[in-house]
Protein backbone atom coordinates (compact mmCIF):
# COMPACT_ATOMS: atom_id res chain seq x y z
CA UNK A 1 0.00 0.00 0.00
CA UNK A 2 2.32 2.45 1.36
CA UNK A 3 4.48 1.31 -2.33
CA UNK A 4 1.78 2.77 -4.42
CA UNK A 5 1.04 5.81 -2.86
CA UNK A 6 4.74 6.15 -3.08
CA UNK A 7 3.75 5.89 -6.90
CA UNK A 8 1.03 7.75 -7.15
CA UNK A 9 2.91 10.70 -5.57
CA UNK A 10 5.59 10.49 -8.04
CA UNK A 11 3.21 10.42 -10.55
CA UNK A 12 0.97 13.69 -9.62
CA UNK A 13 4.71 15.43 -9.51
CA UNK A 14 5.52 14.22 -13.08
CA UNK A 15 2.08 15.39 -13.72
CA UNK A 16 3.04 18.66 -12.04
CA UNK A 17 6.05 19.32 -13.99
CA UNK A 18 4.63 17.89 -17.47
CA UNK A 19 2.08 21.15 -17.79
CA UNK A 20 4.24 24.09 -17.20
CA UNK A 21 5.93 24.95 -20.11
CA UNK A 22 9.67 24.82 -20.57
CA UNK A 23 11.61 27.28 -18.61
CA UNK A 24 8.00 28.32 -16.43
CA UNK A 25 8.95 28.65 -12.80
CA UNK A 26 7.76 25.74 -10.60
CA UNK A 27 4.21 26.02 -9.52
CA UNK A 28 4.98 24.76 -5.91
CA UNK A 29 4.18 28.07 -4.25
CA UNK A 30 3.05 28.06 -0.92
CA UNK A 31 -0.60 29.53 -0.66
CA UNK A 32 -0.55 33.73 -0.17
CA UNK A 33 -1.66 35.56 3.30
CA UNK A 34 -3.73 37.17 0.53
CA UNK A 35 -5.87 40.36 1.78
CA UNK A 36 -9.38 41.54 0.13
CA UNK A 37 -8.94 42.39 -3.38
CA UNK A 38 -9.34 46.48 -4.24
CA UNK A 39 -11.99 48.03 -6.40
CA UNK A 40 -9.25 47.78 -9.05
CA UNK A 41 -7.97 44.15 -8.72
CA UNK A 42 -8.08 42.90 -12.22
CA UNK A 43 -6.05 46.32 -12.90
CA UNK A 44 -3.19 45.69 -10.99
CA UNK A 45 -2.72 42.12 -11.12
CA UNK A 46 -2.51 42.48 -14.45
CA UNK A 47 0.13 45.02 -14.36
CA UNK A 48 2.03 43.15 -11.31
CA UNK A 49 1.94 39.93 -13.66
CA UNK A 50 3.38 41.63 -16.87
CA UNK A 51 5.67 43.13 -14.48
CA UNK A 52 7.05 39.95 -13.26
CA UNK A 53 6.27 37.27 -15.83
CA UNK A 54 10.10 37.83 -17.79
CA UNK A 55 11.76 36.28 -14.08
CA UNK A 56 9.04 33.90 -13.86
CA UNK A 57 9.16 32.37 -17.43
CA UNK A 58 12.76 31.89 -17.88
CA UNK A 59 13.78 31.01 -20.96
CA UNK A 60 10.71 31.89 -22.84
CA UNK A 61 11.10 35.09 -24.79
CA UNK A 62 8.38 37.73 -22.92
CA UNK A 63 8.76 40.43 -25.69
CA UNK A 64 5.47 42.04 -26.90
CA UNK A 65 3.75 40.19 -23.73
CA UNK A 66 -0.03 40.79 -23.43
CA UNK A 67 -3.00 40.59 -20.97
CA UNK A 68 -5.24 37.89 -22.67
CA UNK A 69 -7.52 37.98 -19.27
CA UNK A 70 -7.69 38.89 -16.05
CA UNK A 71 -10.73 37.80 -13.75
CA UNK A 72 -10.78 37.48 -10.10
CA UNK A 73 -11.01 33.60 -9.51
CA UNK A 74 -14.78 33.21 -8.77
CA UNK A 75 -15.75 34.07 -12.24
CA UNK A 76 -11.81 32.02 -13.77
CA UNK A 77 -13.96 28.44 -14.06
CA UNK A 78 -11.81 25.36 -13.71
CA UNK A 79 -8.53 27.47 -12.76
CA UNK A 80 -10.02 29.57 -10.06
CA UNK A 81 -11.15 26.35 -8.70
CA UNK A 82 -7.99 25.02 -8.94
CA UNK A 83 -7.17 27.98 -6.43
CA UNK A 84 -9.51 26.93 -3.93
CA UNK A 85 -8.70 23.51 -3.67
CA UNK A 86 -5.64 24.10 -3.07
CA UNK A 87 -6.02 27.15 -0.79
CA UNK A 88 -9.43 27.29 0.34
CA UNK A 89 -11.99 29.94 -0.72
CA UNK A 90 -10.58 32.49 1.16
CA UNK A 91 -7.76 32.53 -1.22
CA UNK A 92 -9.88 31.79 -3.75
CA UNK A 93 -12.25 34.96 -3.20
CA UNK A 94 -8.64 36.91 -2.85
CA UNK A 95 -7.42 36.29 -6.20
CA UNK A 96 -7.30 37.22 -9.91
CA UNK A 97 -6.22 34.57 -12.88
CA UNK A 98 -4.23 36.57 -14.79
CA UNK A 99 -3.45 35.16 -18.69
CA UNK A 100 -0.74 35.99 -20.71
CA UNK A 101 0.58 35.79 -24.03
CA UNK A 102 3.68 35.63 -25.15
CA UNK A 103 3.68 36.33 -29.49
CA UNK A 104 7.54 35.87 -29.46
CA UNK A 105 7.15 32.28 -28.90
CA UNK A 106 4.64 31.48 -31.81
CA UNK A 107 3.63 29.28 -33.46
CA UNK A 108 3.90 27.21 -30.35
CA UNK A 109 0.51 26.79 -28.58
CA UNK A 110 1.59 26.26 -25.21
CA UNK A 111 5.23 28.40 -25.07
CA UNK A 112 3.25 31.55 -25.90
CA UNK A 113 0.26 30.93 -23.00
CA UNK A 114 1.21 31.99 -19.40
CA UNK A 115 -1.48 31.58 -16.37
CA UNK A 116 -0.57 33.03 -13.60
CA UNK A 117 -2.40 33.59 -10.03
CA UNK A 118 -2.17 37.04 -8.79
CA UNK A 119 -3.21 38.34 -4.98
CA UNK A 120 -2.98 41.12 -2.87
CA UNK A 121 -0.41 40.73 0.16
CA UNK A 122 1.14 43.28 2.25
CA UNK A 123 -0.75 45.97 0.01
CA UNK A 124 1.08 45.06 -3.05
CA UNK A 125 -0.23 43.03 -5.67
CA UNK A 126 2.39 39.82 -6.79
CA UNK A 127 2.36 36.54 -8.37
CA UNK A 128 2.36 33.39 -6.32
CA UNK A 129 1.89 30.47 -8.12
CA UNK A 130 2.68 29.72 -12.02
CA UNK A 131 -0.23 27.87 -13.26
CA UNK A 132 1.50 27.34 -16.95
């Protein structure tokens, strides 16, 4: 028994590193103290990701990046729930999804998309987790 969870834990972290692109900063990120999210959430998380999203996605190539979407988790579908289950749905309530493009790394489907989950802690608005 205790063998195949051994297994089955390897497996979810081969899972885990299979869908971040190449050179996308691990997505192990502890969950945020995240505070309530400001009249202009969507706003700034999308600036703080553009902002940070050349350190996050080494070697991908972040020129021309773009704001495809940015929507507080609630209203993300199966990636703000992916927030709360791993955080809870005070975390969830406290974030924004923030997608990215990246049209420097085209034609590839998945090097040019960047998710990335966005909350408010100690009044500033940063990245915690890279989704892909």
């Amino acid at each position: 028994m205790i063998k195949l969870l051994a297994m089955a834990a390897t497996a979810g972290a081969v899972a885990v590193l299979l869908a971040a692109p190449a050179g996308a900063a691990s997505s192990s990120v502890g969950c945020p103290a995240a505070q309530p999210l400001t009249h202009n959430a969507t706003a700034a998380a999308a600036r703080a990701a553009l902002a940070e999203a050349p350190g996050l996605y080494q070697g991908i190539d972040t020129t021309g990046e773009y704001v495809v979407s940015s929507t507080p988790a609630p209203q993300a579908g199966p990636r703000g729930e992916q927030i709360g289950l791993e955080c809870g749905q005070r975390t969830e309530d406290r974030s924004v999804v923030v997608e990215l493009h990246f049209p420097a790394m085209e034609p590839s489907a998945s090097l040019s998309q960047g998710i990335v989950f966005v909350s408010r802690v100690h009044g500033q608005y940063t990245v915690w987790q890279v989704a892909h």
